[in-house]
PDB file of N, CA and C in Angstrom:
ATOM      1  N   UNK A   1     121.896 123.358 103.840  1.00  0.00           N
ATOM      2  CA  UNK A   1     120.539 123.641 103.445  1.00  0.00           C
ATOM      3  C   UNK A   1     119.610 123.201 104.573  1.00  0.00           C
ATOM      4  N   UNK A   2     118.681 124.021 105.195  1.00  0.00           N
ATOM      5  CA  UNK A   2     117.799 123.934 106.329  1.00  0.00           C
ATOM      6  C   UNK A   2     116.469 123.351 105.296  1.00  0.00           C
ATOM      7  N   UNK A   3     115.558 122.850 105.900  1.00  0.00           N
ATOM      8  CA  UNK A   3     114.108 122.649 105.939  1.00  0.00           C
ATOM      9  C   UNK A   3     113.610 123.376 105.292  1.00  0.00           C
ATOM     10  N   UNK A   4     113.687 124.779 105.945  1.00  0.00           N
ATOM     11  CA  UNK A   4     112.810 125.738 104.827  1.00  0.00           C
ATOM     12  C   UNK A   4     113.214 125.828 103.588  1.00  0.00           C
ATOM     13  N   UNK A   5     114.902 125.799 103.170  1.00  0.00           N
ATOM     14  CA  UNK A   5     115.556 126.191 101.942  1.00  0.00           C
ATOM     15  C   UNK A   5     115.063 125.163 100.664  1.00  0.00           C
ATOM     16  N   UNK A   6     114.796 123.914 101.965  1.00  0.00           N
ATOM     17  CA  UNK A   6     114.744 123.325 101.002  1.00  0.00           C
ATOM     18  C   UNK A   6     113.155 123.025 100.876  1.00  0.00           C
ATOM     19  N   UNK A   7     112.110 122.889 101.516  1.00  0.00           N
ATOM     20  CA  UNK A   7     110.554 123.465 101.396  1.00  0.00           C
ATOM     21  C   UNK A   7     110.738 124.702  99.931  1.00  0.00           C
ATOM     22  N   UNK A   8     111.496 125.937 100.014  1.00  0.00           N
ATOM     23  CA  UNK A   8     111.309 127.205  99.145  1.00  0.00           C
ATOM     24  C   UNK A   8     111.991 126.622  97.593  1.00  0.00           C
ATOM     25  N   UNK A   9     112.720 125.692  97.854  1.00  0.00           N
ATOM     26  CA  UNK A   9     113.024 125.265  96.002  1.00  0.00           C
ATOM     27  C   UNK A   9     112.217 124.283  95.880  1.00  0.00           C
ATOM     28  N   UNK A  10     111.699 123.706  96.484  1.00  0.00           N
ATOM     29  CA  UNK A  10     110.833 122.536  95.748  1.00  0.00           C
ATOM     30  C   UNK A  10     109.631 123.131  95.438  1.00  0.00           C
ATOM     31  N   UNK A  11     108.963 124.367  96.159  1.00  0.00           N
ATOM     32  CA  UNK A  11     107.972 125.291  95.842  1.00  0.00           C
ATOM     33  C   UNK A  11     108.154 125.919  94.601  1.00  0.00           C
ATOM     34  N   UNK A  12     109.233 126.467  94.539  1.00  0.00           N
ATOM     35  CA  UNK A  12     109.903 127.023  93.198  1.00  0.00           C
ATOM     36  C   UNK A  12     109.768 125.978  91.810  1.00  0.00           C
ATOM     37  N   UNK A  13     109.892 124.906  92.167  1.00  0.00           N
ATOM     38  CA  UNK A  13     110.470 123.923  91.427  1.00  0.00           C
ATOM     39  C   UNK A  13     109.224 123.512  90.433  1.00  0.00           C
ATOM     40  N   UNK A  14     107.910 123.238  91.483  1.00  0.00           N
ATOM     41  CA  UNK A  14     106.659 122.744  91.353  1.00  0.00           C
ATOM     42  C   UNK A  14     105.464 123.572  91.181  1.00  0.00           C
ATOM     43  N   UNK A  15     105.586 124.818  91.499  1.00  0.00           N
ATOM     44  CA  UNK A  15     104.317 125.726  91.312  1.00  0.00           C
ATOM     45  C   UNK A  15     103.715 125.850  92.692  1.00  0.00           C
ATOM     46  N   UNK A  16     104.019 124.378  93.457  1.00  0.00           N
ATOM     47  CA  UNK A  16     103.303 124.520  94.754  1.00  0.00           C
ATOM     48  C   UNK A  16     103.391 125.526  95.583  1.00  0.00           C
ATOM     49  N   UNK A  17     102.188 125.602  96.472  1.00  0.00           N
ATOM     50  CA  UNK A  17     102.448 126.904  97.457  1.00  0.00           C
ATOM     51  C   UNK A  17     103.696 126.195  98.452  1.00  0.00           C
ATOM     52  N   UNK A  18     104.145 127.118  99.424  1.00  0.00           N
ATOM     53  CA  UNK A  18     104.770 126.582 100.436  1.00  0.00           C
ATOM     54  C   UNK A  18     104.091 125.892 101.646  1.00  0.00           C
ATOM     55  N   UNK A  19     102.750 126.408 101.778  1.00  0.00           N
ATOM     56  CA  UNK A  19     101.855 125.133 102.603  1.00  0.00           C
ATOM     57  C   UNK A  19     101.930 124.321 101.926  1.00  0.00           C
ATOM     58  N   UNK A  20     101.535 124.132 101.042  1.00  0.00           N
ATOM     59  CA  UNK A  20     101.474 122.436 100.209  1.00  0.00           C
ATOM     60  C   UNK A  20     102.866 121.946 100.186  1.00  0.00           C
ATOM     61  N   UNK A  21     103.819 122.141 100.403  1.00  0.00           N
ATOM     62  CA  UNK A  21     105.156 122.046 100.171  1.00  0.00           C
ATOM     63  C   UNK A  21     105.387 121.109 101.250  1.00  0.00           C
ATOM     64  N   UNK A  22     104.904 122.071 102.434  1.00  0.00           N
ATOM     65  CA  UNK A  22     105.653 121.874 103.883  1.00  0.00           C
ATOM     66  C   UNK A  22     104.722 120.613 103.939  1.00  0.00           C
ATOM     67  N   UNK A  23     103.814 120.555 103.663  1.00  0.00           N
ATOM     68  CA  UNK A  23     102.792 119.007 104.067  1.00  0.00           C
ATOM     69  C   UNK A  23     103.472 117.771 103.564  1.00  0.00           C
ATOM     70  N   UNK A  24     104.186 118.128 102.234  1.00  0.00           N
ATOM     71  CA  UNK A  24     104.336 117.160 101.191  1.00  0.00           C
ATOM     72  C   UNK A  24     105.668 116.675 101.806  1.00  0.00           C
ATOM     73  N   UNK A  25     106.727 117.761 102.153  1.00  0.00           N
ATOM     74  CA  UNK A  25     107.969 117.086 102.675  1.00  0.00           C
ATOM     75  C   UNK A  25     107.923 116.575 104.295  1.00  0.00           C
ATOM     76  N   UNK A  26     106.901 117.074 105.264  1.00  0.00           N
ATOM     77  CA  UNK A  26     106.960 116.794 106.849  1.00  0.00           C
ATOM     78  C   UNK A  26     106.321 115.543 106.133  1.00  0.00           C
ATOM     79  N   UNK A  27     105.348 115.041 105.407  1.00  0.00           N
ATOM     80  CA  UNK A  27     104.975 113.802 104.823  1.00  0.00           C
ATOM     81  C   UNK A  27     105.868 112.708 104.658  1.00  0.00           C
ATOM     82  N   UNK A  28     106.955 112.808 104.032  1.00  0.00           N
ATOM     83  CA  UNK A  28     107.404 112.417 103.340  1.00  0.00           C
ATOM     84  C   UNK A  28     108.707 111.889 104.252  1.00  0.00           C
ATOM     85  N   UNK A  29     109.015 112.735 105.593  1.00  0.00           N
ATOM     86  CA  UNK A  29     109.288 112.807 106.978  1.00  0.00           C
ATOM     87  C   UNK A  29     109.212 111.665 107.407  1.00  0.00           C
ATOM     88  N   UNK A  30     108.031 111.957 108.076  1.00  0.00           N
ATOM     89  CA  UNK A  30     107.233 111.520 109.081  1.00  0.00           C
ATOM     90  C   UNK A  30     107.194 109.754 108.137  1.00  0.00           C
ATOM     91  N   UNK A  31     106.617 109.713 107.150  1.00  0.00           N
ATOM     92  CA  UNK A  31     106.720 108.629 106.422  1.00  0.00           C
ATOM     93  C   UNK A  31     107.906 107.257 106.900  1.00  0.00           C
ATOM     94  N   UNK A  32     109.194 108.012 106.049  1.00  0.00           N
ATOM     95  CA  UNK A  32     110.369 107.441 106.160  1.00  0.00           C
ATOM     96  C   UNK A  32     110.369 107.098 107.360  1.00  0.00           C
ATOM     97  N   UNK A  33     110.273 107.911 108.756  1.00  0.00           N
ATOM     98  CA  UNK A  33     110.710 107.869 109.779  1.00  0.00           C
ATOM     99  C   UNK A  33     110.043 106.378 110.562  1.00  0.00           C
ATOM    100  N   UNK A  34     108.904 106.514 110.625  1.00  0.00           N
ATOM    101  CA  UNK A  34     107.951 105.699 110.553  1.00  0.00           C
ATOM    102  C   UNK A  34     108.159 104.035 110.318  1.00  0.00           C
ATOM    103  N   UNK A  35     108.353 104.524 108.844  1.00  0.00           N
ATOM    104  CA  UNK A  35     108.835 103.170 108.457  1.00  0.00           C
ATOM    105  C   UNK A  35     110.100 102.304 108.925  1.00  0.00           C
ATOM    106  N   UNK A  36     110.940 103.051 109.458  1.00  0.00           N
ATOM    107  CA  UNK A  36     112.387 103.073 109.970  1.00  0.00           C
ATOM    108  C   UNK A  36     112.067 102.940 111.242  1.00  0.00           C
ATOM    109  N   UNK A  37     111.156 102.785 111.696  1.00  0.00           N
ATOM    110  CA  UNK A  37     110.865 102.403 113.657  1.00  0.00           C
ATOM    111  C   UNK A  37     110.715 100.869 113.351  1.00  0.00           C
ATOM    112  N   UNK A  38     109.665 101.006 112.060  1.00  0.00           N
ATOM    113  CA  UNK A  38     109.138  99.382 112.092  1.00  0.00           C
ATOM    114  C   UNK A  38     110.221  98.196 111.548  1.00  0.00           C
ATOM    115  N   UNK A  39     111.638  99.383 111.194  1.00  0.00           N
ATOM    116  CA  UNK A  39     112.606  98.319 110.892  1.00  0.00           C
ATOM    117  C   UNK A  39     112.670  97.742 109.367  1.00  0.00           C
ATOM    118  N   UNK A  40     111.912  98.769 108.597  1.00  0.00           N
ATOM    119  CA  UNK A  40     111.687  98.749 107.200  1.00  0.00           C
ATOM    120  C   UNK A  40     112.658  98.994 106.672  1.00  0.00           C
ATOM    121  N   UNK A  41     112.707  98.790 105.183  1.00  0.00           N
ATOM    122  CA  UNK A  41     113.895  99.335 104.493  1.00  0.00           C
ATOM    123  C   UNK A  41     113.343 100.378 102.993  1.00  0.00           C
ATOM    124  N   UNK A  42     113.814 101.187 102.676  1.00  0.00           N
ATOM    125  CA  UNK A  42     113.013 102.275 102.104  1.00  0.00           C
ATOM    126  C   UNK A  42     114.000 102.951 101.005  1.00  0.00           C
ATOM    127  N   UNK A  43     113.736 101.799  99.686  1.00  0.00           N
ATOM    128  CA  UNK A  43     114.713 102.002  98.419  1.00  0.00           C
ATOM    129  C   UNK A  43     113.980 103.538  97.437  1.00  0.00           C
ATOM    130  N   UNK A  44     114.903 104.408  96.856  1.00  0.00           N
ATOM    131  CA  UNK A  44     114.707 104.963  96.491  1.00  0.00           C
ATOM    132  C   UNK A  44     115.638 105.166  95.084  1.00  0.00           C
ATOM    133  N   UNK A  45     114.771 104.650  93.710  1.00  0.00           N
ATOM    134  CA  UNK A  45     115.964 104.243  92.944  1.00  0.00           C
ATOM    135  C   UNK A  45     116.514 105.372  92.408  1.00  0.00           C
ATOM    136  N   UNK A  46     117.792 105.347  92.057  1.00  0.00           N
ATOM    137  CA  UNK A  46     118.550 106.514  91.436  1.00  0.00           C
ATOM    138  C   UNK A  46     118.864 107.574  92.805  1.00  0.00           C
ATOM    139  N   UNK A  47     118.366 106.723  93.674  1.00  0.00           N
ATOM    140  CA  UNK A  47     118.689 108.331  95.070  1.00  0.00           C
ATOM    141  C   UNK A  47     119.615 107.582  96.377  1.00  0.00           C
ATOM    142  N   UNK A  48     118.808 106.250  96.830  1.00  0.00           N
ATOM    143  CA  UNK A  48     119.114 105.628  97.866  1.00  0.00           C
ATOM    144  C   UNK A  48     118.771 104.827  98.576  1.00  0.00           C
ATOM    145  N   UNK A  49     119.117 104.302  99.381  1.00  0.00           N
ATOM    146  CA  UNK A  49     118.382 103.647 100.759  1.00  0.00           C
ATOM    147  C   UNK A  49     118.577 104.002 101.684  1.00  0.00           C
ATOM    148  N   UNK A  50     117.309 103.762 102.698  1.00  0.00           N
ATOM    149  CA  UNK A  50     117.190 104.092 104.308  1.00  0.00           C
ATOM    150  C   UNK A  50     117.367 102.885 104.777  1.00  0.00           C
ATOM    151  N   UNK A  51     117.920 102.809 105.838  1.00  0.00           N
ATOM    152  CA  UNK A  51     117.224 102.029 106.295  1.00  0.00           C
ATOM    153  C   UNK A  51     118.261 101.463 107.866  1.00  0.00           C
ATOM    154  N   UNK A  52     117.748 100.761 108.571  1.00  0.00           N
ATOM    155  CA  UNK A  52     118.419 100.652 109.819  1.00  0.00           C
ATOM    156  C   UNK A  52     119.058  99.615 110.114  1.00  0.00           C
ATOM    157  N   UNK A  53     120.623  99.684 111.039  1.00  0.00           N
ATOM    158  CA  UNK A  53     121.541  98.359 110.696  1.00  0.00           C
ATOM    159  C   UNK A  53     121.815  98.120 112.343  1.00  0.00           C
ATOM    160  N   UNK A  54     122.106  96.844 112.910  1.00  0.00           N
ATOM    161  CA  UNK A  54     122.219  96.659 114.317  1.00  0.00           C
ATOM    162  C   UNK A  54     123.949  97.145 114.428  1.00  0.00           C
ATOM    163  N   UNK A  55     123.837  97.455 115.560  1.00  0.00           N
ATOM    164  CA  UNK A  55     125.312  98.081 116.296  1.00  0.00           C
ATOM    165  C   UNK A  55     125.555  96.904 117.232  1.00  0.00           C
ATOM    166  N   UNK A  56     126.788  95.987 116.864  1.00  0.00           N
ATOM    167  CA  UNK A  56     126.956  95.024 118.607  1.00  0.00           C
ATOM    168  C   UNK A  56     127.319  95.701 119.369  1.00  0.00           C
ATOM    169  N   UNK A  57     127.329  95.213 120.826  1.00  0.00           N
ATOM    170  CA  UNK A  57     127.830  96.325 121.594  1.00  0.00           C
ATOM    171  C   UNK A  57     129.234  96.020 121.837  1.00  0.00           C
ATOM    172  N   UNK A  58     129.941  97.177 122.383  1.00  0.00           N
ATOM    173  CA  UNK A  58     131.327  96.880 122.178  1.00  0.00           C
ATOM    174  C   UNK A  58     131.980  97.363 123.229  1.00  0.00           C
ATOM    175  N   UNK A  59     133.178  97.539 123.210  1.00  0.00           N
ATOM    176  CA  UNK A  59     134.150  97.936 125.029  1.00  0.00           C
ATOM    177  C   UNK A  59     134.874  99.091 124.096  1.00  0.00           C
ATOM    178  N   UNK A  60     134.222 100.654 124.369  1.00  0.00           N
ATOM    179  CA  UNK A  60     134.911 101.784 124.275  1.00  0.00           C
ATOM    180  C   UNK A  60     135.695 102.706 125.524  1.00  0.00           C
ATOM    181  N   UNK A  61     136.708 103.655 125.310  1.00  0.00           N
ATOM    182  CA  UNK A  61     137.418 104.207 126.248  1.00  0.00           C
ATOM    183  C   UNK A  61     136.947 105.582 126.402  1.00  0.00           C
ATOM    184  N   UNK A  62     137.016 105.795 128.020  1.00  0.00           N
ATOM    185  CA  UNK A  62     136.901 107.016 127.856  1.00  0.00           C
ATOM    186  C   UNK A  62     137.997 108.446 127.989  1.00  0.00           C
ATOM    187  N   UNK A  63     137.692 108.995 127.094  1.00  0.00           N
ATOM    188  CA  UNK A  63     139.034 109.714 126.521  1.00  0.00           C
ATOM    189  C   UNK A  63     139.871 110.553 127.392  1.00  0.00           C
ATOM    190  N   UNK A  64     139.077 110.860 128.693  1.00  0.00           N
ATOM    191  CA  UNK A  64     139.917 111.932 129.618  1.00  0.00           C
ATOM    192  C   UNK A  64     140.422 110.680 130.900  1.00  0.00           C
ATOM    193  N   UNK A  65     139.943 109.406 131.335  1.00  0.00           N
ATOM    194  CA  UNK A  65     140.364 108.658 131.993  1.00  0.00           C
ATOM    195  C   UNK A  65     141.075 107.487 131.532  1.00  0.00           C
ATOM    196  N   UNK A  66     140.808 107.040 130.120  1.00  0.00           N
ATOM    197  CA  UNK A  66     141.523 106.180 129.311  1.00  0.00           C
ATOM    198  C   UNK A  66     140.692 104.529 129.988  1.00  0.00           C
ATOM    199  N   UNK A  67     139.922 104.792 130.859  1.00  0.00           N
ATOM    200  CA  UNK A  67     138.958 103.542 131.405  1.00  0.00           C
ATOM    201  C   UNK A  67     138.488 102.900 130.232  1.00  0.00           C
ATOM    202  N   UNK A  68     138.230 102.195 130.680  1.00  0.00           N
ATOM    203  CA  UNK A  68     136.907 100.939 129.602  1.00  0.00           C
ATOM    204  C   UNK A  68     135.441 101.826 129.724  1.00  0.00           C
ATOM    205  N   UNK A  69     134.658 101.532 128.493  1.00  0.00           N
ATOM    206  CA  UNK A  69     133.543 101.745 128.734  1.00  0.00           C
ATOM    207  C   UNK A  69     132.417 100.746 127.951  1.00  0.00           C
ATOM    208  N   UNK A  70     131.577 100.315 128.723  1.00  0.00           N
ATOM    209  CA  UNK A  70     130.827  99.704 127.569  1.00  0.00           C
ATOM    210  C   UNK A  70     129.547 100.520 126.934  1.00  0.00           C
ATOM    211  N   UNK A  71     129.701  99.775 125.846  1.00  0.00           N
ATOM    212  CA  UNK A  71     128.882 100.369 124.821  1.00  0.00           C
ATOM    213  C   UNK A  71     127.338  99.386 124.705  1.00  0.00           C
ATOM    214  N   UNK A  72     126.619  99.951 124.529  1.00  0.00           N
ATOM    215  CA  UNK A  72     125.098  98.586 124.860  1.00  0.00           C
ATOM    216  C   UNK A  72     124.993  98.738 122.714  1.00  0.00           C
ATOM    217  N   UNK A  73     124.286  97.586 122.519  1.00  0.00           N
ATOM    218  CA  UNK A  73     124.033  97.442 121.420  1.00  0.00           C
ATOM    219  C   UNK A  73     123.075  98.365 120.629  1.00  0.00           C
ATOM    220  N   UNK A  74     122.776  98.708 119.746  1.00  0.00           N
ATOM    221  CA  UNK A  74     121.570  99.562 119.063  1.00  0.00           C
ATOM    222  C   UNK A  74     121.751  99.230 118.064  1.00  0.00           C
ATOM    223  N   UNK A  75     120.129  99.877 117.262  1.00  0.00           N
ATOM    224  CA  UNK A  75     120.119 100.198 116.458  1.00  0.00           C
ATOM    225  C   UNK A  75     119.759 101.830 115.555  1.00  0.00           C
ATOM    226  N   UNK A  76     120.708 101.499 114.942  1.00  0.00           N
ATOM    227  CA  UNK A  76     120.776 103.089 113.963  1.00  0.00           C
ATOM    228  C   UNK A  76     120.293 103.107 112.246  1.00  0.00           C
ATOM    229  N   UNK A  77     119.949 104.118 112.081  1.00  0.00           N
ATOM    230  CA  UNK A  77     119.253 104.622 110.985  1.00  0.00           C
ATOM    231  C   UNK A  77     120.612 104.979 109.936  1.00  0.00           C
ATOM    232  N   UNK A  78     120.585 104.192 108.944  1.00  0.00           N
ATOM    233  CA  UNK A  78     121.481 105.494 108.146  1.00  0.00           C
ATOM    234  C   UNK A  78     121.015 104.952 106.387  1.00  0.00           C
ATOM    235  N   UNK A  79     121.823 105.801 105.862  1.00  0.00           N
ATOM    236  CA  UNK A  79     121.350 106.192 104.285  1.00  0.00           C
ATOM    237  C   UNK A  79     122.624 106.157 103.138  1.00  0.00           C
ATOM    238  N   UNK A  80     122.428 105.228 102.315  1.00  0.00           N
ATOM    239  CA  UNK A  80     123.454 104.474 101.388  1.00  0.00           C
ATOM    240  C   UNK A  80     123.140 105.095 100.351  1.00  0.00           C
ATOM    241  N   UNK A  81     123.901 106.070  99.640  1.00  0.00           N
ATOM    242  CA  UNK A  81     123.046 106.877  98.208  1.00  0.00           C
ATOM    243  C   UNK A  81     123.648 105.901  97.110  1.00  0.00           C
ATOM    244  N   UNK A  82     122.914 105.779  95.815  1.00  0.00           N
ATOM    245  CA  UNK A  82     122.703 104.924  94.980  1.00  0.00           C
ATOM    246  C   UNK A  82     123.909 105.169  94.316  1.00  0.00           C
ATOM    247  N   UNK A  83     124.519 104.313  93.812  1.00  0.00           N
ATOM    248  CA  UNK A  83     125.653 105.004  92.517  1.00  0.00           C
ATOM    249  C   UNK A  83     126.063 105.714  91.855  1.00  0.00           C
ATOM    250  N   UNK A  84     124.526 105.919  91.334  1.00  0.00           N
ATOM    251  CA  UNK A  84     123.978 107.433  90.584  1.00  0.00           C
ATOM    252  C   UNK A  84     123.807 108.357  91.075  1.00  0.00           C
ATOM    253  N   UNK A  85     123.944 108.459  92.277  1.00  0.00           N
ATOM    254  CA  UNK A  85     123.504 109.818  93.269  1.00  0.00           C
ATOM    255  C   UNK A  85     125.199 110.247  93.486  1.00  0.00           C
ATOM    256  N   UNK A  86     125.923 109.073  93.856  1.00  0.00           N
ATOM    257  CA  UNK A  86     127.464 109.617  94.361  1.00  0.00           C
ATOM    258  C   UNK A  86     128.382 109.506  93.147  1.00  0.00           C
ATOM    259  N   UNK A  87     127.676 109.039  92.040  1.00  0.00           N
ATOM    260  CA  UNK A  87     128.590 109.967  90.894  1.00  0.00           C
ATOM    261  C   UNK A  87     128.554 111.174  90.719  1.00  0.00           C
ATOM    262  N   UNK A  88     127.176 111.489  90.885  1.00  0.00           N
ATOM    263  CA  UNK A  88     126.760 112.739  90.015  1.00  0.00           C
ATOM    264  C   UNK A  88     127.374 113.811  91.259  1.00  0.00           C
ATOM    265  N   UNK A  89     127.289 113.677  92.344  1.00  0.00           N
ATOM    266  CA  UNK A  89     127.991 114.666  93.112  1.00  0.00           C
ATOM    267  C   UNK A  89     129.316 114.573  93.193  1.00  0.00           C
ATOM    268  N   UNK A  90     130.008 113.690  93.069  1.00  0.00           N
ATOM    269  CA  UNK A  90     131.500 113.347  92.767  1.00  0.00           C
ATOM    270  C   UNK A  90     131.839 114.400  91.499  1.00  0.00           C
ATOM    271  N   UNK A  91     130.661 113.974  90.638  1.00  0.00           N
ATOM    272  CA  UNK A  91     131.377 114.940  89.512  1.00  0.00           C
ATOM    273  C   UNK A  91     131.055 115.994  89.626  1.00  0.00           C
ATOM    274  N   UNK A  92     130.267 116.685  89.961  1.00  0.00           N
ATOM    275  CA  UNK A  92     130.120 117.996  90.396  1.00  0.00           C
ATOM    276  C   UNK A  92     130.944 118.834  91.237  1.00  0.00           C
ATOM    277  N   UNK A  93     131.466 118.144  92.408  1.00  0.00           N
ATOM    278  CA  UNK A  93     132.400 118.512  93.380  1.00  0.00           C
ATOM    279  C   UNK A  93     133.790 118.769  92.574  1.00  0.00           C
ATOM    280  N   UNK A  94     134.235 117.916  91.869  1.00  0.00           N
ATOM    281  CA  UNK A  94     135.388 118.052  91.418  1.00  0.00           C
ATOM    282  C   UNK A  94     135.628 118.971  89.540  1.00  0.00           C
ATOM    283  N   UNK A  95     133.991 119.412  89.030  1.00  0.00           N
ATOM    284  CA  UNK A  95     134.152 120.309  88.397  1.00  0.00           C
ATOM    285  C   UNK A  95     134.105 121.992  89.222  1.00  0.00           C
ATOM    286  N   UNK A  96     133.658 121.613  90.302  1.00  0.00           N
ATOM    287  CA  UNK A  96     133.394 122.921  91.267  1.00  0.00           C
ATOM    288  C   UNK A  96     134.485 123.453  91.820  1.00  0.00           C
ATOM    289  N   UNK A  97     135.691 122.347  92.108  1.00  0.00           N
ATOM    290  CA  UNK A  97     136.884 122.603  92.659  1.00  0.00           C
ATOM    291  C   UNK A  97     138.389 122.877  91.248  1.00  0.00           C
ATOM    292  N   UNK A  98     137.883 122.755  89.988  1.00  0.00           N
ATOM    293  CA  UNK A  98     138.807 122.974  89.025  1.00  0.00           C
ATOM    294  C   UNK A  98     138.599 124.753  88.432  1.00  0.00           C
TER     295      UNK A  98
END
């Protein structure tokens, strides 16, 4: 599902036009994203969390020379869906596949 697909069901969903749509989700974007620079954490109950975790750095190989490589530390963004979010697609997936 792209951006727009998903802009055109939430339009569907809500009555909203698709300008109002596109404001509400690049919002909603831009928001999260935002908040996730400043190192926030961004609970969403029944859906998930955002939020960003440190990487140590580490000694990786590289695959066509088999050398060492190092890796520098970061940090990354990622997203933990709630219980309720990875049941409900668990069960869906596996009524979809019977």
């Amino acid at each position: 599902m792209t951006k727009a697909d998903l802009i055109d069901q939430i339009a569907e969903g809500t009555g909203l036009t698709k300008v109002e749509t596109r404001a509400v989700v690049e919002g909603f974007m831009t928001t999260v994203q935002n908040a996730m620079k400043d190192g926030k954490r961004i609970e969403l109950r029944g859906f998930g969390v955002f939020e960003v975790q440190h990487r140590a750095p580490r000694t990786g190989r590289n695959p066509q020379t088999n050398e060492p490589v190092e890796i520098e530390a970061r940090y990354k963004p990622v997203f933990r869906p709630s219980d309720k979010l990875s049941e409900a697609v668990d069960a869906a997936q596996k009524a979809e596949r019977e």
